[in-house]
C-alpha atoms as a PDB file:
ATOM      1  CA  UNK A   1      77.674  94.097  90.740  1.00  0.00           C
ATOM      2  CA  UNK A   2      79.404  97.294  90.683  1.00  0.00           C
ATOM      3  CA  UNK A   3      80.116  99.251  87.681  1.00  0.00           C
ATOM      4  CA  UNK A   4      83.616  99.640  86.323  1.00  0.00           C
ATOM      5  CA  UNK A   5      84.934 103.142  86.453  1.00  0.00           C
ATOM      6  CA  UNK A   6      88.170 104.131  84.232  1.00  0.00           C
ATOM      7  CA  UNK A   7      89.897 107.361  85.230  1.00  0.00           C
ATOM      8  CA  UNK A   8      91.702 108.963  82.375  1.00  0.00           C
ATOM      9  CA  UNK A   9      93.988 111.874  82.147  1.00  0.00           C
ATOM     10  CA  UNK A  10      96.161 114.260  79.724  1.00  0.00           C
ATOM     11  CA  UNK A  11      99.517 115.192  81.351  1.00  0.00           C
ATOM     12  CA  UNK A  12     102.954 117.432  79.846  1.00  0.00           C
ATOM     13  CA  UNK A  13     105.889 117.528  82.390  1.00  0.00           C
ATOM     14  CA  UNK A  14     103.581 117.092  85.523  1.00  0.00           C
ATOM     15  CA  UNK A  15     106.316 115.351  87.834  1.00  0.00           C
ATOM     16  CA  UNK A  16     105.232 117.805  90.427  1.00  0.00           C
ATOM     17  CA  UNK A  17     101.596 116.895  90.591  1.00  0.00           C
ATOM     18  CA  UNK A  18     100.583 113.642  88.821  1.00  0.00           C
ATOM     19  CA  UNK A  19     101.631 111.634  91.863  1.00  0.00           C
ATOM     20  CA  UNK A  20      98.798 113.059  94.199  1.00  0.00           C
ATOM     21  CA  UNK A  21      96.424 113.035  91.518  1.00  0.00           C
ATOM     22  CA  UNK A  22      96.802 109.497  90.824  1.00  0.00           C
ATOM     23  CA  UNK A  23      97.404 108.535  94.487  1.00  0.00           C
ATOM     24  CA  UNK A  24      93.686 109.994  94.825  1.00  0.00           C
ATOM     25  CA  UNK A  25      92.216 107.853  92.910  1.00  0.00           C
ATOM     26  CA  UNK A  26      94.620 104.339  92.974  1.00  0.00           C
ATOM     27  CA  UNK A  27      91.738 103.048  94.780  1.00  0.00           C
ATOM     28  CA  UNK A  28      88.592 104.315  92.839  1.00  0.00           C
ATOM     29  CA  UNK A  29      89.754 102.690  89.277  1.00  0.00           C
ATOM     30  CA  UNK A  30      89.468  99.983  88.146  1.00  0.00           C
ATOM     31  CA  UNK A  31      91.886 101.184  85.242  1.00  0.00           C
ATOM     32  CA  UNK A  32      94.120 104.785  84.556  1.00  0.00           C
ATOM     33  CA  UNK A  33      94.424 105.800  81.380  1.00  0.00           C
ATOM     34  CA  UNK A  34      97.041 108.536  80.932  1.00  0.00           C
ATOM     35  CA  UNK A  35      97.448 110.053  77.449  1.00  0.00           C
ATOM     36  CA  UNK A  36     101.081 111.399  77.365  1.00  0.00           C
ATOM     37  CA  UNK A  37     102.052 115.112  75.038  1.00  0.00           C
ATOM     38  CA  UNK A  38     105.715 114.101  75.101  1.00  0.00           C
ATOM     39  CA  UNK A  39     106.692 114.556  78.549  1.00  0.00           C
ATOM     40  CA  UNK A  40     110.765 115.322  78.976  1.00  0.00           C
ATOM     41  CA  UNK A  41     110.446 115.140  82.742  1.00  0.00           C
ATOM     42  CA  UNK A  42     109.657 111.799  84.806  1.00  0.00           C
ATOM     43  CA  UNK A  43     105.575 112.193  84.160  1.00  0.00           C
ATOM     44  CA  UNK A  44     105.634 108.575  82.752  1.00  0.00           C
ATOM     45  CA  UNK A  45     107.382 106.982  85.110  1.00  0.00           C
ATOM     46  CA  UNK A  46     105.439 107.790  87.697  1.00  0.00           C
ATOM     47  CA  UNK A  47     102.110 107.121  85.802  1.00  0.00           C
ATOM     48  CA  UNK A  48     104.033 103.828  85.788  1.00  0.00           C
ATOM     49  CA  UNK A  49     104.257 103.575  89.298  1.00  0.00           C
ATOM     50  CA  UNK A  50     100.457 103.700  89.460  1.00  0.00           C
ATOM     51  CA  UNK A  51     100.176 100.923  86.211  1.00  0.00           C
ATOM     52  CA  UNK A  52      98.237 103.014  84.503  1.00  0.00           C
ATOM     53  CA  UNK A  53      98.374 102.577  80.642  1.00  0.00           C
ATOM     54  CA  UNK A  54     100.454 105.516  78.924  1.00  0.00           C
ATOM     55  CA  UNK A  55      99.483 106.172  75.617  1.00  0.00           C
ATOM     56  CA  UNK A  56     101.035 109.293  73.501  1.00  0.00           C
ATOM     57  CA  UNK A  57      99.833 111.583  71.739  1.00  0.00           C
ATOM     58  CA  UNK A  58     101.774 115.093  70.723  1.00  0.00           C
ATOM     59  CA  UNK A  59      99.958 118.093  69.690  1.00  0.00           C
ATOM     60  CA  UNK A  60      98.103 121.561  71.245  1.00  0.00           C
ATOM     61  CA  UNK A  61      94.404 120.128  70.331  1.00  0.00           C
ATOM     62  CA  UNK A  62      93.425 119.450  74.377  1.00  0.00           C
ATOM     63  CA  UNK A  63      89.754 118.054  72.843  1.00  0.00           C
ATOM     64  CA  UNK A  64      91.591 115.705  70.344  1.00  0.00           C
ATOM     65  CA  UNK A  65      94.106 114.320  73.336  1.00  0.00           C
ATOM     66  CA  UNK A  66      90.665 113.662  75.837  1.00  0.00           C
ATOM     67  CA  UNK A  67      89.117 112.237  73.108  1.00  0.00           C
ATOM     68  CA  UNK A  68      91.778 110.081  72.155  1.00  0.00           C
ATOM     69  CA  UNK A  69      92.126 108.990  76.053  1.00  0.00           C
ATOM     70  CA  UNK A  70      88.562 108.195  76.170  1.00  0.00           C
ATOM     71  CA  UNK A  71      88.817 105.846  73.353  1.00  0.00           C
ATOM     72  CA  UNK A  72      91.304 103.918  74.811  1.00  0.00           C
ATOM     73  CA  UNK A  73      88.995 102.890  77.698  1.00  0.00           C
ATOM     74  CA  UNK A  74      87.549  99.488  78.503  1.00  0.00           C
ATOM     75  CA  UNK A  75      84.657 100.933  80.527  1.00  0.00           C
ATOM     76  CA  UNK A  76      81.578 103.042  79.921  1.00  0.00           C
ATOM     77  CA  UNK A  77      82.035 105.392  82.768  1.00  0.00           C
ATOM     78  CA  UNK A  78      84.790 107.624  82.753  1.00  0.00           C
ATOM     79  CA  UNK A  79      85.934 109.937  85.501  1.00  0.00           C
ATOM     80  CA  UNK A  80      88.295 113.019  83.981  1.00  0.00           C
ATOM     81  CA  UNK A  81      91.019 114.479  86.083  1.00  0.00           C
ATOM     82  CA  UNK A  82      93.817 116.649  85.099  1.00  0.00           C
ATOM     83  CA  UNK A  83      96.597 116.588  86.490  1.00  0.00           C
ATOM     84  CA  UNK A  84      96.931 119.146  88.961  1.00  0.00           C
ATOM     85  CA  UNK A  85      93.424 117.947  90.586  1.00  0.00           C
ATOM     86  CA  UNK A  86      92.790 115.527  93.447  1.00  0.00           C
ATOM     87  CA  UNK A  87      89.491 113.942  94.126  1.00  0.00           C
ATOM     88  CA  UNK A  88      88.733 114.451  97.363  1.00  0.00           C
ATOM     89  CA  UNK A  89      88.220 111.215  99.804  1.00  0.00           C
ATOM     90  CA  UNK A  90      84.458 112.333 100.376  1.00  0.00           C
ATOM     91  CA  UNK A  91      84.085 112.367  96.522  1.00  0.00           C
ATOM     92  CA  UNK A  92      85.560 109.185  96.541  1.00  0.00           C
ATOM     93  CA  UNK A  93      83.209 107.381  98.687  1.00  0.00           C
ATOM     94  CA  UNK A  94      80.369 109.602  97.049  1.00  0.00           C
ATOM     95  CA  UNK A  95      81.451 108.016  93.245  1.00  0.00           C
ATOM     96  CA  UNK A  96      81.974 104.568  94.690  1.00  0.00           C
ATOM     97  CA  UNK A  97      77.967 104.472  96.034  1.00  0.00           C
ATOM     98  CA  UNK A  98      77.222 106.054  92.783  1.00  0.00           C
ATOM     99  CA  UNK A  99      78.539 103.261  90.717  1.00  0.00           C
ATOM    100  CA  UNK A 100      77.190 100.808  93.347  1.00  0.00           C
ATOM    101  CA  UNK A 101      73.963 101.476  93.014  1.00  0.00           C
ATOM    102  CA  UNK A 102      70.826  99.761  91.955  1.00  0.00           C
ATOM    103  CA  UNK A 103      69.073 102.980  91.334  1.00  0.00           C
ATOM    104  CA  UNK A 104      68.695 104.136  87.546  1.00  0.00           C
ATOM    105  CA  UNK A 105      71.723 106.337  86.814  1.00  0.00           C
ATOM    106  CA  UNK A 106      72.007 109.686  84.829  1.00  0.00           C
ATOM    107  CA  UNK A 107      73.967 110.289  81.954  1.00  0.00           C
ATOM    108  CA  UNK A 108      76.669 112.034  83.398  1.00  0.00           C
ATOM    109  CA  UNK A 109      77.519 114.205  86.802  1.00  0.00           C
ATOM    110  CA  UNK A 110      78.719 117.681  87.624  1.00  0.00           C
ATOM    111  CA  UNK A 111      81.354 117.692  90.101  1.00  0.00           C
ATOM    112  CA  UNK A 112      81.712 120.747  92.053  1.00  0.00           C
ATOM    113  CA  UNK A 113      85.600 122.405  92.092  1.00  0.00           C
ATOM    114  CA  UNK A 114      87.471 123.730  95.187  1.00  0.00           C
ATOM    115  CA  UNK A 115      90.207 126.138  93.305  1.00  0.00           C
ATOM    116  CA  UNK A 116      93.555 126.560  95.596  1.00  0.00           C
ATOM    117  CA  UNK A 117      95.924 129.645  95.280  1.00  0.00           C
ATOM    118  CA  UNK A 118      99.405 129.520  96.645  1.00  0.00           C
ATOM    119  CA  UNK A 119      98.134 126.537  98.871  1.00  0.00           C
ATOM    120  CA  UNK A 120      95.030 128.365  99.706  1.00  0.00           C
ATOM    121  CA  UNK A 121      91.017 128.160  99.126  1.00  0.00           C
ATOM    122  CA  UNK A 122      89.390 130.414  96.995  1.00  0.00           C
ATOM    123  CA  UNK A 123      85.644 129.960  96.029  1.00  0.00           C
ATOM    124  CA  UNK A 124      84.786 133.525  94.954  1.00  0.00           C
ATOM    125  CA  UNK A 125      85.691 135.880  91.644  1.00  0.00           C
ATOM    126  CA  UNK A 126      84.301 133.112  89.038  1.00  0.00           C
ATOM    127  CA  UNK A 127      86.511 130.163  90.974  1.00  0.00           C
ATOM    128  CA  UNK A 128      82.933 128.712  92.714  1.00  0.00           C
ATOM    129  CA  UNK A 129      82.139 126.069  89.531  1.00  0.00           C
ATOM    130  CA  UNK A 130      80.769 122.891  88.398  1.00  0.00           C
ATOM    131  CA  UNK A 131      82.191 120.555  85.497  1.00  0.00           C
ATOM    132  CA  UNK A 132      80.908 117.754  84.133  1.00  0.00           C
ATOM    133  CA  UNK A 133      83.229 114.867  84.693  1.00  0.00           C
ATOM    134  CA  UNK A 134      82.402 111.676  85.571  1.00  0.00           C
ATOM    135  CA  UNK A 135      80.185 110.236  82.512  1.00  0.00           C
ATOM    136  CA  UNK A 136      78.686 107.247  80.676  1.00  0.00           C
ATOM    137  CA  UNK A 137      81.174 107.538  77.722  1.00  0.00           C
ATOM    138  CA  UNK A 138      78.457 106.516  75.117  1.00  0.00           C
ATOM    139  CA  UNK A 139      76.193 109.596  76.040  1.00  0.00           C
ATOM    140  CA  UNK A 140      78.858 112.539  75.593  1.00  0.00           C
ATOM    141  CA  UNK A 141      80.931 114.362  73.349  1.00  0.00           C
ATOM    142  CA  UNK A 142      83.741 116.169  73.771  1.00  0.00           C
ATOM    143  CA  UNK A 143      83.537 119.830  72.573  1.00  0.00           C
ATOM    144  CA  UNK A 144      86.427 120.112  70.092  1.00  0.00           C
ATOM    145  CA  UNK A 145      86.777 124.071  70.990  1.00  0.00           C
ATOM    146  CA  UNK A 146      90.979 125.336  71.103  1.00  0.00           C
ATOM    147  CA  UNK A 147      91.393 126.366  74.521  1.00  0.00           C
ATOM    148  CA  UNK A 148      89.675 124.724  77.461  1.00  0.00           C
ATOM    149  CA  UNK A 149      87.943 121.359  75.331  1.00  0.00           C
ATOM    150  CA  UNK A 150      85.148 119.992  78.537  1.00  0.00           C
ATOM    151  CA  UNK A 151      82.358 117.367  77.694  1.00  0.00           C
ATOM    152  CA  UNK A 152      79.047 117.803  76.924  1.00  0.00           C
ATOM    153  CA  UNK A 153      75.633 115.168  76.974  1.00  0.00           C
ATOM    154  CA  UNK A 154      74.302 114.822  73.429  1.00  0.00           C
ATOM    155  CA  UNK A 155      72.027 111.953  75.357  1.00  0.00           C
ATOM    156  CA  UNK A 156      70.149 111.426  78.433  1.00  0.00           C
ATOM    157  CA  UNK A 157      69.983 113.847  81.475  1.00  0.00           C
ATOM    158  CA  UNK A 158      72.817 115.256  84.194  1.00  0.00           C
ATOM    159  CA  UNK A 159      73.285 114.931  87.641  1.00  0.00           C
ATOM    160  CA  UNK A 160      75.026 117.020  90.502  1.00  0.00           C
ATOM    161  CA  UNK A 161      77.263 115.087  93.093  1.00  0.00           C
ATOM    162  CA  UNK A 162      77.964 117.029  96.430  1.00  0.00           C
ATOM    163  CA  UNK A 163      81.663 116.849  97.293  1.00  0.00           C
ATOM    164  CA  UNK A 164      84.342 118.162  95.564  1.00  0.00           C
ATOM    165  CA  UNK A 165      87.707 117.970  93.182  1.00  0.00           C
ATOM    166  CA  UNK A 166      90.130 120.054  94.617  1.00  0.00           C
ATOM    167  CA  UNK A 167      91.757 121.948  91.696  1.00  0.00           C
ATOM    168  CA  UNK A 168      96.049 123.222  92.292  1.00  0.00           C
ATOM    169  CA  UNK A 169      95.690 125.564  89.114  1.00  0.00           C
ATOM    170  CA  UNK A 170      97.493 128.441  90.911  1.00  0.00           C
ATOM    171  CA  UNK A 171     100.463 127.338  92.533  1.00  0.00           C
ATOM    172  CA  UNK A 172     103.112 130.322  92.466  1.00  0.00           C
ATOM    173  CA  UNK A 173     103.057 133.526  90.816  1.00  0.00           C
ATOM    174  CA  UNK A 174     105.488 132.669  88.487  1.00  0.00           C
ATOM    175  CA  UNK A 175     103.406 129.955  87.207  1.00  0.00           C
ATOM    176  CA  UNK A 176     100.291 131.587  87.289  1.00  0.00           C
ATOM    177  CA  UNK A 177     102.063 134.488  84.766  1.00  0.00           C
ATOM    178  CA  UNK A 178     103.345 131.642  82.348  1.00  0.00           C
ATOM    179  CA  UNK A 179     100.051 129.947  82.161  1.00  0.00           C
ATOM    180  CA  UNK A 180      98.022 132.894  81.801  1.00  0.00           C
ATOM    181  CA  UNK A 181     100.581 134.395  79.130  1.00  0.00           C
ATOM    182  CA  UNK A 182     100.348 131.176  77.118  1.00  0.00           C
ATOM    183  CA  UNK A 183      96.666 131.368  77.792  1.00  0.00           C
ATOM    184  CA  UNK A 184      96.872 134.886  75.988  1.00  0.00           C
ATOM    185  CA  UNK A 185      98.559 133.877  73.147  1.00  0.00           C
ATOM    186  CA  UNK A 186      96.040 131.154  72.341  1.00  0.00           C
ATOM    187  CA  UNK A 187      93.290 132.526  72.710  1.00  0.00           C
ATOM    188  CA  UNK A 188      94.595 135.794  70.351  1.00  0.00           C
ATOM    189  CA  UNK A 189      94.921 133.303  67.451  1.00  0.00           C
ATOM    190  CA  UNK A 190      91.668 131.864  68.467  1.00  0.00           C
ATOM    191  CA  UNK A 191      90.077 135.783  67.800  1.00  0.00           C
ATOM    192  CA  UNK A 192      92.485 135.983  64.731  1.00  0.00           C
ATOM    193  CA  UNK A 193      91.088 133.224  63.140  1.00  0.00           C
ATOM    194  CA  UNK A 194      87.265 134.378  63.262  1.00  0.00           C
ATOM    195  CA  UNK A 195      87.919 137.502  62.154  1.00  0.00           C
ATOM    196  CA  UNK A 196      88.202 139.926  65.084  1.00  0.00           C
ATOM    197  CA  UNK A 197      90.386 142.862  64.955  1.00  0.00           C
ATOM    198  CA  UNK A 198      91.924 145.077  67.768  1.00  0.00           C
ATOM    199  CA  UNK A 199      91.687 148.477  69.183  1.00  0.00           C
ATOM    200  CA  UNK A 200      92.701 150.765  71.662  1.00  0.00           C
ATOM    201  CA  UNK A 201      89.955 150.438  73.812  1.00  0.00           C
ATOM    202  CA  UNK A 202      89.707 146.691  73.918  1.00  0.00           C
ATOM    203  CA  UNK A 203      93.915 146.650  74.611  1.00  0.00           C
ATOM    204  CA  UNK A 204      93.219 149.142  77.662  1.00  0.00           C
ATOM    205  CA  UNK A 205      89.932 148.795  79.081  1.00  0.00           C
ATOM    206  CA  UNK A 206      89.441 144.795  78.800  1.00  0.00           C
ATOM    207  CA  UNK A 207      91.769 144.006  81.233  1.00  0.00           C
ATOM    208  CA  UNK A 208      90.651 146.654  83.552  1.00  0.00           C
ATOM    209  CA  UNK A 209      87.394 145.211  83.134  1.00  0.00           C
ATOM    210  CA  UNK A 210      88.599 141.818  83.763  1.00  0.00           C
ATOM    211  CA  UNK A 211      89.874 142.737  86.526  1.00  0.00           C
ATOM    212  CA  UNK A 212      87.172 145.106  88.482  1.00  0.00           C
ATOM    213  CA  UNK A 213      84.756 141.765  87.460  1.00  0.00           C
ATOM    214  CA  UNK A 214      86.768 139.207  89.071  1.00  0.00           C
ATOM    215  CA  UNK A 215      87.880 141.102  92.139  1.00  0.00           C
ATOM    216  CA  UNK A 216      84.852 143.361  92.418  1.00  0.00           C
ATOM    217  CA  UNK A 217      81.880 142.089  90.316  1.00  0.00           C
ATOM    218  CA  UNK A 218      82.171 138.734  91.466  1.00  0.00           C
ATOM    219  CA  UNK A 219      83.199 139.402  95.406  1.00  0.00           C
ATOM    220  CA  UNK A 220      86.571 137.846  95.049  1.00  0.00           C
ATOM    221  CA  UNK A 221      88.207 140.158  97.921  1.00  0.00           C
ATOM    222  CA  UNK A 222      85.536 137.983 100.164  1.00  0.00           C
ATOM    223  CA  UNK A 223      88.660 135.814  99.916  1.00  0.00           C
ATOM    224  CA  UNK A 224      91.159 138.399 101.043  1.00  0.00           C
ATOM    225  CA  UNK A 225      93.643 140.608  99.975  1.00  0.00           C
ATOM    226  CA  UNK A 226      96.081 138.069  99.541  1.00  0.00           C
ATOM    227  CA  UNK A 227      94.527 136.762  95.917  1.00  0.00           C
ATOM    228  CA  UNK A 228      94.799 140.227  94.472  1.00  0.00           C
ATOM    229  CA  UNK A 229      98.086 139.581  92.218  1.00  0.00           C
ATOM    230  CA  UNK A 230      95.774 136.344  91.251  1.00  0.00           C
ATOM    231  CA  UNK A 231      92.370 138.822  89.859  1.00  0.00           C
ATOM    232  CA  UNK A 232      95.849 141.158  88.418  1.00  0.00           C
ATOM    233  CA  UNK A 233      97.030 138.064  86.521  1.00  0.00           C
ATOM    234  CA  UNK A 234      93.934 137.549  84.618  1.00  0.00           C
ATOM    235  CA  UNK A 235      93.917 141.122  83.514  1.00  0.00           C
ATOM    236  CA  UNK A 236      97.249 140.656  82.842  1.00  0.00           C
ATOM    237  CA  UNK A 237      96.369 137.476  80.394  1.00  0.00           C
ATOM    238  CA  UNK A 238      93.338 139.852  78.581  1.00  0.00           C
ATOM    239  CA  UNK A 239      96.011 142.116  77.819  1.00  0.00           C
ATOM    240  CA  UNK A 240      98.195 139.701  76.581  1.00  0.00           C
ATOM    241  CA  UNK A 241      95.598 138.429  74.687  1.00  0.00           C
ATOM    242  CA  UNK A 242      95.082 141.880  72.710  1.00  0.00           C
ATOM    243  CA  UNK A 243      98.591 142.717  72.481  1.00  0.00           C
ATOM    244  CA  UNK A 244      99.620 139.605  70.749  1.00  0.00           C
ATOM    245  CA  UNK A 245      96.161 140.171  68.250  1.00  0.00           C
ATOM    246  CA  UNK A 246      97.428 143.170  67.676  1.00  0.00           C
ATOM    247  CA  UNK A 247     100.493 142.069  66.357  1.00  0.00           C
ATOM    248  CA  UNK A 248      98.894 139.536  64.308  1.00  0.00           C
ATOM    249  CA  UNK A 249      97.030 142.042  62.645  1.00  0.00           C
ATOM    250  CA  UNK A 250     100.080 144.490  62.015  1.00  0.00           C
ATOM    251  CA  UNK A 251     102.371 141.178  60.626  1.00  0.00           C
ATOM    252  CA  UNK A 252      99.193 140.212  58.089  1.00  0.00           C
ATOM    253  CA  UNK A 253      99.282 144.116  57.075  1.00  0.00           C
ATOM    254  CA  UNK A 254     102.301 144.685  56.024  1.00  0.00           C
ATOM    255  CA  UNK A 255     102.457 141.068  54.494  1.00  0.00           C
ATOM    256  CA  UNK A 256      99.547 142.238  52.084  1.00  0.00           C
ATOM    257  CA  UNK A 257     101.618 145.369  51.462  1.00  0.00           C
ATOM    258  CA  UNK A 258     104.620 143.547  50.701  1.00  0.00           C
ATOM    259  CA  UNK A 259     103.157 141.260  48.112  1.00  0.00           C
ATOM    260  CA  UNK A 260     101.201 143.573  46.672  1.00  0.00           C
ATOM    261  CA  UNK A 261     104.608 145.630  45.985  1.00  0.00           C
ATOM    262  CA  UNK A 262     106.052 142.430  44.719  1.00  0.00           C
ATOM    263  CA  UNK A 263     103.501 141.946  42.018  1.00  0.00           C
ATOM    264  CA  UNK A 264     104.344 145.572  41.441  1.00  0.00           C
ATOM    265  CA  UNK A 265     107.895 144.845  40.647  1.00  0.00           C
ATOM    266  CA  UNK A 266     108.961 144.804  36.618  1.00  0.00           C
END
């Protein structure tokens, strides 16, 4: 008897991608579970389409949403996609033997990712990864952390599958900028909140570093010159990042300095 699988995802205004996603893996579920963050564009009716279950839940907290989706399952294993992903077909057949098995399965599997820039491959400048993804949901966790919540096995051992999820992260420069800026922003309030403080030399020379490790470090011309503006963005988002701390830190200055001229005040 094979095992169940449920496939469960957290979409926001993803008209322009869910449809793939789910048309991916129509065949590989045995239910969809897609947690909603208040889409205003035609994301749920197309989940629809695909009779997956639509549940809703509003908020930034990306771990609380996945956990929240997981707990809506009917099945032990879960397979995680977002919604700009597509499991590829050799994946697909790879997950189906998986779950067909007779052999004694691991906790959970890492699933290698193909990352696509305007349309095209790129597997070098930190974009060659693993996640783990498809899981027995009673042997992880999800790791409650602000910005980019993934799973993790408090139970049992991992496993590596061969093929791949082929990841649309990068679609346009335009949307690569917007991402990456909100990316920035979140992950400044993130520092704010444990206590780090800006400088000059982390405002300058991190995203120059950023970028000479993506681009340089890490080999990512190997995929040619036409992912430069991508290796720029990110050092564009580190910027953004210590730009926006900055201001945090100037706002909670002269805050203190006006109340403490308040409680000066006759």
């Amino acid at each position: 008897m094979n095992l169940k699988l449920s496939v469960v995802s957290v979409v926001k205004n993803e008209e322009k991608n869910l449809r793939k996603t789910l048309n991916s893996v129509k065949d590989l579920a045995d239910e969809i579970i897609v947690v909603d963050n208040l889409s205003t564009d035609k994301t749920v009716k197309i989940a629809k389409k695909y009779r997956a279950k639509i549940y809703y839940y509003a908020g930034q907290s990306e771990g609380k949403q996945k956990l929240y989706g997981i707990d809506k399952t009917n099945n032990d294993w879960i397979l995680f996609i977002d919604a700009d992903e597509i499991v590829s077909s050799s994946l697909k057949k790879e997950i189906k033997e998986l779950l067909r098995t007779k052999k004694q399965l691991k906790a959970g599997y890492f699933i290698p990712f193909q990352n696509h820039y305007l349309g095209k491959p790129v597997n070098y400048g930190g974009e060659n990864y693993q996640m783990l993804r498809l899981f027995n949901k009673k042997k992880v966790k999800v790791n409650l952390v602000p910005i980019h919540a993934g799973f993790e096995l408090n139970q049992g051992e991992a496993g590596r599958l061969k093929n791949k999820i082929f990841h649309y992260s990068y679609r346009s420069i335009w949307q690569v900028l917007k991402k990456f800026k909100n990316y920035g922003q979140r992950s400044a309030r993130v520092k704010y909140s444990q206590g780090e403080r800006p400088n000059l030399r982390k405002l300058i020379l991190n995203p120059v570093h950023m970028f000479w490790a993506r681009f340089i470090e890490s080999q990512g011309y190997r995929d040619g010159w036409f992912r430069l503006p991508l290796d720029l963005a990110f050092a564009y988002m580190e910027f953004i990042t210590y730009f926006y701390l900055t201001i945090l830190t100037i706002k909670k200055f002269f805050l203190k300095k006006i109340n403490q001229w308040n409680q000066k005040l006759p």
